[in-house]
N, C-alpha and C. Protein backbone atom coordinates (compact mmCIF):
# COMPACT_ATOMS: atom_id res chain seq x y z
N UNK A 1 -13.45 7.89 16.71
CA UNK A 1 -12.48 7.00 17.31
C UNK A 1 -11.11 7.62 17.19
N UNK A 2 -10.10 7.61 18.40
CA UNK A 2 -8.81 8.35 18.51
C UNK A 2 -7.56 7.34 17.66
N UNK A 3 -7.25 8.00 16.94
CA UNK A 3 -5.97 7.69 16.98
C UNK A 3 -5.37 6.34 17.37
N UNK A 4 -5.35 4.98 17.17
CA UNK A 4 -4.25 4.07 18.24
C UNK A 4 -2.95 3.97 17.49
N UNK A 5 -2.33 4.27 18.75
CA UNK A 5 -0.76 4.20 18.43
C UNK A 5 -0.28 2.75 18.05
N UNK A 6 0.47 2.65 17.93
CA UNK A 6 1.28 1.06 17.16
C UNK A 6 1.82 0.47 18.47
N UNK A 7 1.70 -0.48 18.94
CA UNK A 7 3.02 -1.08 20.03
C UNK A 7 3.53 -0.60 19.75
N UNK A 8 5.07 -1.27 18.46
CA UNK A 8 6.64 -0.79 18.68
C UNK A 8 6.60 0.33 17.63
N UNK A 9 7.35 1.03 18.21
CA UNK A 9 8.70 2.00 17.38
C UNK A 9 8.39 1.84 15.54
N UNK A 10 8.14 2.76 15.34
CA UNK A 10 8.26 2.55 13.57
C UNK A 10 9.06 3.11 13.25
N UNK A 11 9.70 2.66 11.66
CA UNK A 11 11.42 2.89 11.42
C UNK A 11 10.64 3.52 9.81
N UNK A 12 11.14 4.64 9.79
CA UNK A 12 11.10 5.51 8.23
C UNK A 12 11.97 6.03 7.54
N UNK A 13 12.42 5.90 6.67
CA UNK A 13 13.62 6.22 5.63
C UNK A 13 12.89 7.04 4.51
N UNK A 14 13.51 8.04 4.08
CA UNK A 14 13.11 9.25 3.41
C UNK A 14 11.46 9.00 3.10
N UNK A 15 11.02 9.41 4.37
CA UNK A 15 9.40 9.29 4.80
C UNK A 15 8.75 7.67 3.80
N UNK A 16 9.52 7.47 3.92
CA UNK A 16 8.68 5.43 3.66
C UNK A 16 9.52 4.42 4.57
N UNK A 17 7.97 3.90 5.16
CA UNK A 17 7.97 3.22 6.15
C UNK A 17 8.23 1.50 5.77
N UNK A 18 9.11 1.67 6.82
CA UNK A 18 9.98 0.20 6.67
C UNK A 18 9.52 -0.93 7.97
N UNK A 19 9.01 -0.50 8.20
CA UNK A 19 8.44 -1.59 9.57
C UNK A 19 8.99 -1.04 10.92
N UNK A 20 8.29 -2.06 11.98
CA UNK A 20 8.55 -1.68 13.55
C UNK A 20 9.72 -2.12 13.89
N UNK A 21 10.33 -1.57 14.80
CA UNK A 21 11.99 -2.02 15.70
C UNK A 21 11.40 -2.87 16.78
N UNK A 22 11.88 -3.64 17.66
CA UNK A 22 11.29 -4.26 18.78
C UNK A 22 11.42 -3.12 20.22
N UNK A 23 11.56 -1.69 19.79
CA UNK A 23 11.57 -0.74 20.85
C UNK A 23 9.90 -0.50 21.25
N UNK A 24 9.62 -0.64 22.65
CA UNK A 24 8.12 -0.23 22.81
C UNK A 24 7.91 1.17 22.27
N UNK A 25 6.63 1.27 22.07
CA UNK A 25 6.15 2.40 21.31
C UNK A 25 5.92 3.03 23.05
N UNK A 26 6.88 4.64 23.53
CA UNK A 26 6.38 4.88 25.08
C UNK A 26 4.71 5.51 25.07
N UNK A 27 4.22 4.74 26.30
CA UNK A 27 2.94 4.97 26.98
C UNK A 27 2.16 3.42 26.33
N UNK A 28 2.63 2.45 25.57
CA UNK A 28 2.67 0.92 25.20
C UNK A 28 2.92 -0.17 25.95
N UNK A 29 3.92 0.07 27.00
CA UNK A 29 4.47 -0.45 27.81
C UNK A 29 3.86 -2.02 28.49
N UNK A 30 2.51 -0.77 28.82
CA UNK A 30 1.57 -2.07 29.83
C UNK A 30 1.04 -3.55 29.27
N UNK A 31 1.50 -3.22 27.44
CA UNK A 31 1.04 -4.75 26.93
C UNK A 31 1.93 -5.82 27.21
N UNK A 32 3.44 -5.65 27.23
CA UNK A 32 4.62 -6.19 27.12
C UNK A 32 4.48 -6.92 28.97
N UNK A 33 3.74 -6.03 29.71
CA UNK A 33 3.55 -6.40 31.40
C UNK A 33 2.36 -6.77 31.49
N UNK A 34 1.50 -7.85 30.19
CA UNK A 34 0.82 -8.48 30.73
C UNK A 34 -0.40 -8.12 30.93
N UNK A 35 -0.59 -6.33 30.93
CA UNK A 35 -1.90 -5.74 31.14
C UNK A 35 -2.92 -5.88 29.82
N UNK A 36 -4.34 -6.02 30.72
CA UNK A 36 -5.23 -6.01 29.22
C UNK A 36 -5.92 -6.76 28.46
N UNK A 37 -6.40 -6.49 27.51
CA UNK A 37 -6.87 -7.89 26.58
C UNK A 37 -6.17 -7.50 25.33
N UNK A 38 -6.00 -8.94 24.42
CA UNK A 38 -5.45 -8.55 23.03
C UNK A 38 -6.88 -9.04 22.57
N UNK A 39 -6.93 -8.76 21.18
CA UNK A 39 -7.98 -8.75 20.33
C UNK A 39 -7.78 -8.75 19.15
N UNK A 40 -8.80 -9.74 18.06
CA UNK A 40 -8.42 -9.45 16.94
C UNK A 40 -8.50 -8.23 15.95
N UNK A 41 -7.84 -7.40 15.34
CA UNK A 41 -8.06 -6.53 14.50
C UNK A 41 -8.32 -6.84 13.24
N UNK A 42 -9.60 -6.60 12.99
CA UNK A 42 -10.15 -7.43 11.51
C UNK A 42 -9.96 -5.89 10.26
N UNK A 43 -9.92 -6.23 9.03
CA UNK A 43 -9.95 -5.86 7.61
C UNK A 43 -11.19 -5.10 7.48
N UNK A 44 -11.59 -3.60 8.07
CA UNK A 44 -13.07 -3.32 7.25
C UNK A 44 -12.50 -1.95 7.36
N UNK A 45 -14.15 -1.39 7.28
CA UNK A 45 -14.14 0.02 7.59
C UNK A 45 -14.81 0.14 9.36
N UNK A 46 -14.52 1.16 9.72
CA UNK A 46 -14.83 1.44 11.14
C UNK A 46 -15.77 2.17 10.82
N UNK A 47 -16.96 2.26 12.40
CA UNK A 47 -17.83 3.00 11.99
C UNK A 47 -18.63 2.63 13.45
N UNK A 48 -19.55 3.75 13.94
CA UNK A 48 -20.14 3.35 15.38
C UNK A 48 -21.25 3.98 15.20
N UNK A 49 -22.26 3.07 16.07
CA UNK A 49 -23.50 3.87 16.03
C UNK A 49 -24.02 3.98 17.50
N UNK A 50 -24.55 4.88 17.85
CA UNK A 50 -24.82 5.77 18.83
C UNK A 50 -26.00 6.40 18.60
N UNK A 51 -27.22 6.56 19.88
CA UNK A 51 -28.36 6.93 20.05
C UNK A 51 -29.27 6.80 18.60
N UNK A 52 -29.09 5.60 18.18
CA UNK A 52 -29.64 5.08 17.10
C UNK A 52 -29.32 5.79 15.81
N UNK A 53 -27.96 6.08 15.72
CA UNK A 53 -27.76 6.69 14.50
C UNK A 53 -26.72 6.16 13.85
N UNK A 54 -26.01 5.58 13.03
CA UNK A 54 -24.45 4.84 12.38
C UNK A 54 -23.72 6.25 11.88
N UNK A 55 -22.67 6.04 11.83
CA UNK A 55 -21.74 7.23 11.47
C UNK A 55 -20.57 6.33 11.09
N UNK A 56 -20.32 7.31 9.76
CA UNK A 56 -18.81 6.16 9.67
C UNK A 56 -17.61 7.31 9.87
N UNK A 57 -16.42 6.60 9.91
CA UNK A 57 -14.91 7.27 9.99
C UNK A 57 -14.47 7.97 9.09
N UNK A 58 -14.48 9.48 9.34
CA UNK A 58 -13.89 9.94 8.17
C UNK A 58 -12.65 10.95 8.98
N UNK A 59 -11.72 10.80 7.67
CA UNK A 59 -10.29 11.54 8.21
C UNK A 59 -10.84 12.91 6.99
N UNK A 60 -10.22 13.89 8.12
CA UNK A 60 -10.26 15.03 7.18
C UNK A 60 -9.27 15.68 6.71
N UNK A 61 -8.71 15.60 6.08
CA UNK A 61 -7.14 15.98 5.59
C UNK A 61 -7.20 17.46 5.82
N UNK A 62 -5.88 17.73 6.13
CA UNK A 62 -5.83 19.00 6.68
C UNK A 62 -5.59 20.24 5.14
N UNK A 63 -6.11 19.81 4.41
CA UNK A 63 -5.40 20.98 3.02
C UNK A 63 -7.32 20.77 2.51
N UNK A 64 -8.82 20.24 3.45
CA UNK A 64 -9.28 20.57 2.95
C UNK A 64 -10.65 20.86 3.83
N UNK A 65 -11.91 21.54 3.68
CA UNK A 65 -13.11 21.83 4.57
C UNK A 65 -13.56 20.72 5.37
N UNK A 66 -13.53 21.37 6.59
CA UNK A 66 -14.21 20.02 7.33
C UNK A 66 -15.89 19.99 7.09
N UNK A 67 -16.18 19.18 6.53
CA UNK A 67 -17.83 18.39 6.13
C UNK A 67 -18.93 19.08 7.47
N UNK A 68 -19.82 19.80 6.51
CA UNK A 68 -21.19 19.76 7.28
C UNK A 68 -21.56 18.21 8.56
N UNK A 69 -21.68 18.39 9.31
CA UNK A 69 -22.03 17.09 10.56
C UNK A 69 -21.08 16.83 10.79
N UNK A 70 -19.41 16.90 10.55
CA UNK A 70 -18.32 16.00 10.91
C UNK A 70 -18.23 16.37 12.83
N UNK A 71 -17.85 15.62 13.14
CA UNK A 71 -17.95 15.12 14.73
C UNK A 71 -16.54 14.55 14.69
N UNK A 72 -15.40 15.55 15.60
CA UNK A 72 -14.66 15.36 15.89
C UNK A 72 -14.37 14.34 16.64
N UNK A 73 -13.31 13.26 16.76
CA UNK A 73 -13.05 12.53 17.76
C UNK A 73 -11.74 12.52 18.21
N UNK A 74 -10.80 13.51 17.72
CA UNK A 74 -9.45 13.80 18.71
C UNK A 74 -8.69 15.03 17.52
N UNK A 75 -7.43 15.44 18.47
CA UNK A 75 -6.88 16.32 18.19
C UNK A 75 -6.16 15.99 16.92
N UNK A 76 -6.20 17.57 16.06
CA UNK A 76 -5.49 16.89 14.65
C UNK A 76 -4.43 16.18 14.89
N UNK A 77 -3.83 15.35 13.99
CA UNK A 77 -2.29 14.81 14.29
C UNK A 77 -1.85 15.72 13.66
N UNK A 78 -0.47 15.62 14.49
CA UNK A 78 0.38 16.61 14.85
C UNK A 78 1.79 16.78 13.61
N UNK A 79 1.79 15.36 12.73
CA UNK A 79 2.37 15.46 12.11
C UNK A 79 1.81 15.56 10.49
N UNK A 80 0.61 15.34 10.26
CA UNK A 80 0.09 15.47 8.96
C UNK A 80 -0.80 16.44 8.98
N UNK A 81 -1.65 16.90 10.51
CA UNK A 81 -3.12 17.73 10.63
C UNK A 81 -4.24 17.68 10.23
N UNK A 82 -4.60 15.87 9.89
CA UNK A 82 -5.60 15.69 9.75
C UNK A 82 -6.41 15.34 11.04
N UNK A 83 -7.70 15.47 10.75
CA UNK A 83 -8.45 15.37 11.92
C UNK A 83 -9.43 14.08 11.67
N UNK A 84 -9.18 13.02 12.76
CA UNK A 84 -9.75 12.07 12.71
C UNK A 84 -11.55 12.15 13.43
N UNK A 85 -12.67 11.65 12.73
CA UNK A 85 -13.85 11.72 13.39
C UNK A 85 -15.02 10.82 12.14
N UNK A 86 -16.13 11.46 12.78
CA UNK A 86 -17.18 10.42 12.47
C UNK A 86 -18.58 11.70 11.22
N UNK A 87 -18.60 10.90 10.46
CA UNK A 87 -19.77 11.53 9.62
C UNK A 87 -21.04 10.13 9.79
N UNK A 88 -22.36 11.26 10.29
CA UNK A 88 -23.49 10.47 9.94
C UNK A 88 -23.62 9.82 9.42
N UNK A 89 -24.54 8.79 8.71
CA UNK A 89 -25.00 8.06 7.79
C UNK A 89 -26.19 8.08 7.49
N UNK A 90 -26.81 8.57 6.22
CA UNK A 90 -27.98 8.80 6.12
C UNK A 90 -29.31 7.34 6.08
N UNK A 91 -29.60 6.46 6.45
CA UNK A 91 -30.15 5.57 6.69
C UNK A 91 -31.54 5.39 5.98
N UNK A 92 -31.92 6.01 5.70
CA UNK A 92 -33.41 6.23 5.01
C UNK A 92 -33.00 6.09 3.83
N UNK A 93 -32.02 6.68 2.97
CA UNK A 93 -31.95 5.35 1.49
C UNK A 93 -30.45 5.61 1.21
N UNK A 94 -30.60 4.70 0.18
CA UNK A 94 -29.24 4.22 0.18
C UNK A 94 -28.37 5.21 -1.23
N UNK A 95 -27.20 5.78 -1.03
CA UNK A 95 -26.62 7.22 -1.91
C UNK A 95 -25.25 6.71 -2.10
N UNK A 96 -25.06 5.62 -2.57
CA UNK A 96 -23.45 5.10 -2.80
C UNK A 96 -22.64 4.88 -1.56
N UNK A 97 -22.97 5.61 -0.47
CA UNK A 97 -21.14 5.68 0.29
C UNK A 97 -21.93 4.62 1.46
N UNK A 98 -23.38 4.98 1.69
CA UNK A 98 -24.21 4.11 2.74
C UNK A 98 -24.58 3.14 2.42
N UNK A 99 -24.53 2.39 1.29
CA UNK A 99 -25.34 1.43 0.72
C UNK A 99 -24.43 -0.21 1.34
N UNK A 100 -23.32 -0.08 1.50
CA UNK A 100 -22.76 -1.14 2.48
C UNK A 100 -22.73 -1.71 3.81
N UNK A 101 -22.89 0.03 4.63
CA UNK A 101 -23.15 0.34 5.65
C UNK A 101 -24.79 -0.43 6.03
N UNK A 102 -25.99 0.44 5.08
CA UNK A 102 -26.69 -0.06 5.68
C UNK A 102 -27.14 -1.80 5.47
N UNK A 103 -26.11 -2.65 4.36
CA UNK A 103 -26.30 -3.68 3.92
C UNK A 103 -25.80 -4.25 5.15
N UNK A 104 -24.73 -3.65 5.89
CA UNK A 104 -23.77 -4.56 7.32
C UNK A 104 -25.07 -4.45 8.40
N UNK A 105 -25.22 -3.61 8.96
CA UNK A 105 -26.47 -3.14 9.64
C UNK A 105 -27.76 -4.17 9.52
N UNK A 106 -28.51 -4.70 8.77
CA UNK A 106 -29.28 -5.04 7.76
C UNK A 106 -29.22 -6.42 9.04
N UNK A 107 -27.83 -6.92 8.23
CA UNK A 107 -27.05 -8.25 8.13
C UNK A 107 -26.75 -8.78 9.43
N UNK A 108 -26.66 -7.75 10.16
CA UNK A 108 -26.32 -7.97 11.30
C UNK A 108 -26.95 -7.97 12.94
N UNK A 109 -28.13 -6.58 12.30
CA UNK A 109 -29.08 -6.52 13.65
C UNK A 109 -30.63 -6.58 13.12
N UNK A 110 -30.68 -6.26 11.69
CA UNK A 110 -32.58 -6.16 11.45
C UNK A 110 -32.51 -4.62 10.65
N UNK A 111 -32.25 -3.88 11.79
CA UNK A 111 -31.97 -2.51 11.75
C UNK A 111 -32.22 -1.60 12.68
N UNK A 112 -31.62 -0.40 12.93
CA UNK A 112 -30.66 0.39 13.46
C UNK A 112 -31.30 0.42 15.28
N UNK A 113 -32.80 -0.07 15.13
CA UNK A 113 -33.50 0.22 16.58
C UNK A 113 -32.95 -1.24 17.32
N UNK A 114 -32.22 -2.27 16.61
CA UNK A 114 -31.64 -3.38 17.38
C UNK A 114 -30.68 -3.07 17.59
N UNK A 115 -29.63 -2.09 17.21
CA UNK A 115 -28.25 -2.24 17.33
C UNK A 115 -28.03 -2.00 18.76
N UNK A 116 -26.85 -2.31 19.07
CA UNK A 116 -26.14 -2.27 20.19
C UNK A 116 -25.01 -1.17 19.91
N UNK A 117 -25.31 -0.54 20.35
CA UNK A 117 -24.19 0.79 20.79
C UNK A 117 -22.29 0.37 20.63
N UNK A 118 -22.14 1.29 19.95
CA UNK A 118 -20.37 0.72 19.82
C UNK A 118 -19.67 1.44 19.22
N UNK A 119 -18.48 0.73 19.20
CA UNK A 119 -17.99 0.91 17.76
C UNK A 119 -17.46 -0.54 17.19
N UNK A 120 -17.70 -0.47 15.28
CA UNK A 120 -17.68 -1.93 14.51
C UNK A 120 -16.91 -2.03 13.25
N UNK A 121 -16.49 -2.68 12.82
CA UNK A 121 -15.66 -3.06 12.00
C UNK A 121 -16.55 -3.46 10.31
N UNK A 122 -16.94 -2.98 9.79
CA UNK A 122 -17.72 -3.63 8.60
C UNK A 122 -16.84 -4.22 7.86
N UNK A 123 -17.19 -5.30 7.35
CA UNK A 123 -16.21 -6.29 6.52
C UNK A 123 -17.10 -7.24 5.93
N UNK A 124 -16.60 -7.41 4.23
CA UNK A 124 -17.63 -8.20 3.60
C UNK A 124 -17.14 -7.88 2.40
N UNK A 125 -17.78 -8.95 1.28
CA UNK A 125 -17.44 -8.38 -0.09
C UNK A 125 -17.20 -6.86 -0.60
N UNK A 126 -16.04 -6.35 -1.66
CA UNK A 126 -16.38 -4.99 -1.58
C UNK A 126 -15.49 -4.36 -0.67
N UNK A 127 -14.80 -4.65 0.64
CA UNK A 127 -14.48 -3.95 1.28
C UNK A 127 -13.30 -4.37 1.67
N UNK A 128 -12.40 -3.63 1.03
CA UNK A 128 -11.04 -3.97 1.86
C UNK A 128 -10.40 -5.69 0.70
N UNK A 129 -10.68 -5.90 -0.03
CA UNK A 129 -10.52 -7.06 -0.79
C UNK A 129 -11.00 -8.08 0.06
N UNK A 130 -12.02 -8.25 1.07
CA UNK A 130 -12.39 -8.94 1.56
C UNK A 130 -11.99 -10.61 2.24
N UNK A 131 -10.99 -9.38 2.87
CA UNK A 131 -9.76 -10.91 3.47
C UNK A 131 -10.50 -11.80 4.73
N UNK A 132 -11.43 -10.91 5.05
CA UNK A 132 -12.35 -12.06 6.53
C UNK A 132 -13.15 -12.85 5.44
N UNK A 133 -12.94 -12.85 4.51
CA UNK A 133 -13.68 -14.31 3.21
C UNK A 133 -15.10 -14.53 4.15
N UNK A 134 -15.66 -13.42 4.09
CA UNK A 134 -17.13 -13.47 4.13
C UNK A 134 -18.16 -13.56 3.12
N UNK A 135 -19.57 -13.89 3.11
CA UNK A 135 -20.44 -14.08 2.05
C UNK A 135 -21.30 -12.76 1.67
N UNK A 136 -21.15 -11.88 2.93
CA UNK A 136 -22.34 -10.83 2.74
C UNK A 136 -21.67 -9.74 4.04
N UNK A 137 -21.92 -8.59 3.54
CA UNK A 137 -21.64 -7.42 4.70
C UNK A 137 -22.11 -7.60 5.92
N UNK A 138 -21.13 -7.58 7.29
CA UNK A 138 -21.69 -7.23 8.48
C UNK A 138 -20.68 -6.87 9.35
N UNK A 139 -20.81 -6.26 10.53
CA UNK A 139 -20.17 -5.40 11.47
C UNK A 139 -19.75 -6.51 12.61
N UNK A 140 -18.57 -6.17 12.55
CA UNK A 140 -18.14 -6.99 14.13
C UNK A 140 -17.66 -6.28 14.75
N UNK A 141 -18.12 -6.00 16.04
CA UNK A 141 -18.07 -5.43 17.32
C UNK A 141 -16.54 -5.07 17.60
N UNK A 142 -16.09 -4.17 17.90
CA UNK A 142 -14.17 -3.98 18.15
C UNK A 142 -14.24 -4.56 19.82
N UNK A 143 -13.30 -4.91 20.04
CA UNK A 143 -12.64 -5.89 20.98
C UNK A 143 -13.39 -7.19 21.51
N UNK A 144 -14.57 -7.89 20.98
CA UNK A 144 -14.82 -8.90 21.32
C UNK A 144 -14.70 -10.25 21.05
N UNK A 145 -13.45 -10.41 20.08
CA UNK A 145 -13.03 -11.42 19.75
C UNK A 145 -11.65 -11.63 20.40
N UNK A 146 -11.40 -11.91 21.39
CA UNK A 146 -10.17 -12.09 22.17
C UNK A 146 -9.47 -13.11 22.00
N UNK A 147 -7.79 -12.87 22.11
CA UNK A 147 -6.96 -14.16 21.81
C UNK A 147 -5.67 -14.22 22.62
N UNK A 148 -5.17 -14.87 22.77
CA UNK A 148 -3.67 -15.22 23.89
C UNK A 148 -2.98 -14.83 22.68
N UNK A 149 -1.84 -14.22 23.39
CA UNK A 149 -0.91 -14.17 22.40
C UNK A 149 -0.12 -13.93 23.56
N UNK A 150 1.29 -14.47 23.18
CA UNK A 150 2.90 -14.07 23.84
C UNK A 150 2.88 -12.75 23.91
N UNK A 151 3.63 -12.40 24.82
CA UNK A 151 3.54 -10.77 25.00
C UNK A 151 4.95 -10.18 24.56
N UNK A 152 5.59 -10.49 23.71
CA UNK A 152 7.18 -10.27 23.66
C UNK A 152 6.88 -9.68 21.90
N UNK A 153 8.33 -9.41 21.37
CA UNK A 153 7.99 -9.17 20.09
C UNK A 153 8.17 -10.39 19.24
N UNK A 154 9.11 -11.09 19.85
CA UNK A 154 8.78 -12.39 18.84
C UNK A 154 7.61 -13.26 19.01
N UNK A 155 6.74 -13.27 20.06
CA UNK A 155 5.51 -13.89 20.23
C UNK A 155 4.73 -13.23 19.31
N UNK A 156 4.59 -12.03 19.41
CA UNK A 156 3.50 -11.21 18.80
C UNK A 156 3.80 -11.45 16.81
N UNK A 157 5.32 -11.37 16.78
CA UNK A 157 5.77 -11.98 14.79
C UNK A 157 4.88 -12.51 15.32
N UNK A 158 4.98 -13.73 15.73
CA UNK A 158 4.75 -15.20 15.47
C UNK A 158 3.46 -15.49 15.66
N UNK A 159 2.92 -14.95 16.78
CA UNK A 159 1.08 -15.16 16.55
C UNK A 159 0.49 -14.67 15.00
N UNK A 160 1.07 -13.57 15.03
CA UNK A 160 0.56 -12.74 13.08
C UNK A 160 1.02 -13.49 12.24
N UNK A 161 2.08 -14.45 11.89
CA UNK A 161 2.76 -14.80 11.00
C UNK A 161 1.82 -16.35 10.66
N UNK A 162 1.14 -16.47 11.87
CA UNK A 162 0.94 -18.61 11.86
C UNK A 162 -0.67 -18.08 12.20
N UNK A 163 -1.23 -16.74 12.01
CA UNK A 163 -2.43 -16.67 12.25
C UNK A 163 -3.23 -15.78 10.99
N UNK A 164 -4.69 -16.08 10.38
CA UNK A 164 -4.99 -15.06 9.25
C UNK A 164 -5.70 -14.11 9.59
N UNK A 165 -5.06 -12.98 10.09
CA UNK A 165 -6.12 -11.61 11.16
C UNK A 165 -4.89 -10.56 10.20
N UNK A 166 -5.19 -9.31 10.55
CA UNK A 166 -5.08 -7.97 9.86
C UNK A 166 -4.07 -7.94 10.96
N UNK A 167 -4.50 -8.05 12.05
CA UNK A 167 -3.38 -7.72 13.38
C UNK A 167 -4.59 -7.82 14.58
N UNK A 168 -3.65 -7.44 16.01
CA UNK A 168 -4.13 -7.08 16.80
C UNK A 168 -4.41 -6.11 17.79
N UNK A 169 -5.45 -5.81 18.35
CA UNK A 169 -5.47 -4.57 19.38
C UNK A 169 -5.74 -4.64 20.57
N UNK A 170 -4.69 -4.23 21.17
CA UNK A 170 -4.82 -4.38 22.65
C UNK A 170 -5.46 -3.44 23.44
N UNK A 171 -6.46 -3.79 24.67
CA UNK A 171 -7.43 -2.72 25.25
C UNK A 171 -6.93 -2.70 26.71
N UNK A 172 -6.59 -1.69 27.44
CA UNK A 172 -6.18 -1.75 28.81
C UNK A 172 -7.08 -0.64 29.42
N UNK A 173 -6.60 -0.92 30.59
CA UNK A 173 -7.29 0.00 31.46
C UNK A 173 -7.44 1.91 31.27
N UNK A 174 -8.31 2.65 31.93
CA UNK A 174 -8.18 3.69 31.82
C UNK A 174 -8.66 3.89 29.86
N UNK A 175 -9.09 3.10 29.20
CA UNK A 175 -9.30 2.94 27.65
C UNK A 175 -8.08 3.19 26.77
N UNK A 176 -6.77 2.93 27.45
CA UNK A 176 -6.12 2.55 26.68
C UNK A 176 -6.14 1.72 25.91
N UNK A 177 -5.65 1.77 24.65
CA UNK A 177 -4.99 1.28 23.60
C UNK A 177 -4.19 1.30 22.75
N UNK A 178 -3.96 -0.10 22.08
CA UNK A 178 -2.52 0.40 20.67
C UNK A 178 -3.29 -0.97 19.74
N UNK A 179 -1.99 -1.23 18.76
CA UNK A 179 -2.02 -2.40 17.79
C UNK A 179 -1.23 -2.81 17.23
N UNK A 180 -0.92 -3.20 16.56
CA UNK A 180 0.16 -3.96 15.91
C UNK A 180 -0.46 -5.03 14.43
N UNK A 181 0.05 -4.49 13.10
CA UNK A 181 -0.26 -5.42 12.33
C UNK A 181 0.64 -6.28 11.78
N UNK A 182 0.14 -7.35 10.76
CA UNK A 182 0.90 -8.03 10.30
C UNK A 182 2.10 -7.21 9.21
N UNK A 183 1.45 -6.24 8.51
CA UNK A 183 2.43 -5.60 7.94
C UNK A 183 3.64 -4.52 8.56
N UNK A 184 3.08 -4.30 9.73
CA UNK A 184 4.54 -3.58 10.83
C UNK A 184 5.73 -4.38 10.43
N UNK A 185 5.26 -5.41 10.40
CA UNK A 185 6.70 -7.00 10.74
C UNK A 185 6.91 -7.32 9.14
N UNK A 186 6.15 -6.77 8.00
CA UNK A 186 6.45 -7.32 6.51
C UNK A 186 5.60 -8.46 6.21
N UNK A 187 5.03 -9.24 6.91
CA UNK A 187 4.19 -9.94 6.71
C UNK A 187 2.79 -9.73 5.64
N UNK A 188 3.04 -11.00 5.17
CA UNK A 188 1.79 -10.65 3.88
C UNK A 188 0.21 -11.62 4.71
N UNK A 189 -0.75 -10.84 4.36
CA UNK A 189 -2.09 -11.66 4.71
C UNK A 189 -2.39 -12.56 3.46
N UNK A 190 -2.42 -13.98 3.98
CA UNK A 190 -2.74 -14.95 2.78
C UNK A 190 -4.14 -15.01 2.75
């Protein structure tokens, strides 16, 4: 999965980040005009499975070997040189790093010959301090939980501020995308 840029403008002071300006983030534009769907951006780990196989997200920092199987999914960034992409998941038993993975999986389709092709969000005890206050691991689908939101920057505070989501991500045409979280704006998740 590539990279999504932020809606607005992020503001950094001796490299620590202080939140977004209400300047569009450019090539962002089309959310502010209405284009698109917004969506909720939930609290997990990312991770997609494809021709019956799960793979989760791994960043590869640029100061170290890129991993046997790693599967690129875009160009290093340009300002740190890590390379964002996907490592297998070994599915046949469980070795610490899969054992959630295949518990979401499990939880969610039976296993791996039901899944539906994607990419998913795992979230559940364990993960992320478990702010979607779930009972048990499972994967939710990225962009199918859709929501109205104002398209301005004070709509967008204000949907995050009076709503309990991580943030949101907007999907447009051509597979564009960006996001915006509650912490861009300082906002705490209760």
């Amino acid at each position: 999965m590539k990279k999504i840029p932020t809606l607005f403008l992020k503001h950094f002071e001796n490299n620590r980040y202080l939140g977004v300006s209400d300047k569009v983030n450019p090539g962002c534009e089309w959310v502010l005009n209405n284009e698109g769907i917004a969506t909720i951006k939930y609290d997990g780990l990312c991770c997609l499975i494809k021709a019956n196989k799960m793979y989760r997200r791994y960043i590869c920092k640029s100061h170290r070997d890129v991993p046997q199987g790693f599967i690129a999914s875009d160009k290093a960034d340009s300002f740190t040189g890590d390379l964002s992409g996907w490592l297998e998941l070994d599915l046949s038993h469980k070795d610490g790093v899969s054992d959630l993975y295949i518990e979401g999986l499990v939880n969610t389709f039976g296993d791996i010959a039901n899944a539906e092709e994607g990419t998913y969000e795992l979230c559940g005890p364990k993960i992320n301090g478990n702010h979607e206050k779930l009972k048990y691991p499972v994967l939710i689908k990225h962009g199918d939980d859709k929501i109205i939101v104002k398209r301005t920057f004070a709509g967008i505070r204000e949907y995050l501020q009076n709503n309990d989501v991580e943030g949101i991500v907007f999907y447009g045409d051509d597979n564009k995308m960006c996001k915006i979280k509650k912490r861009d704006f300082g906002i705490r998740r209760y």
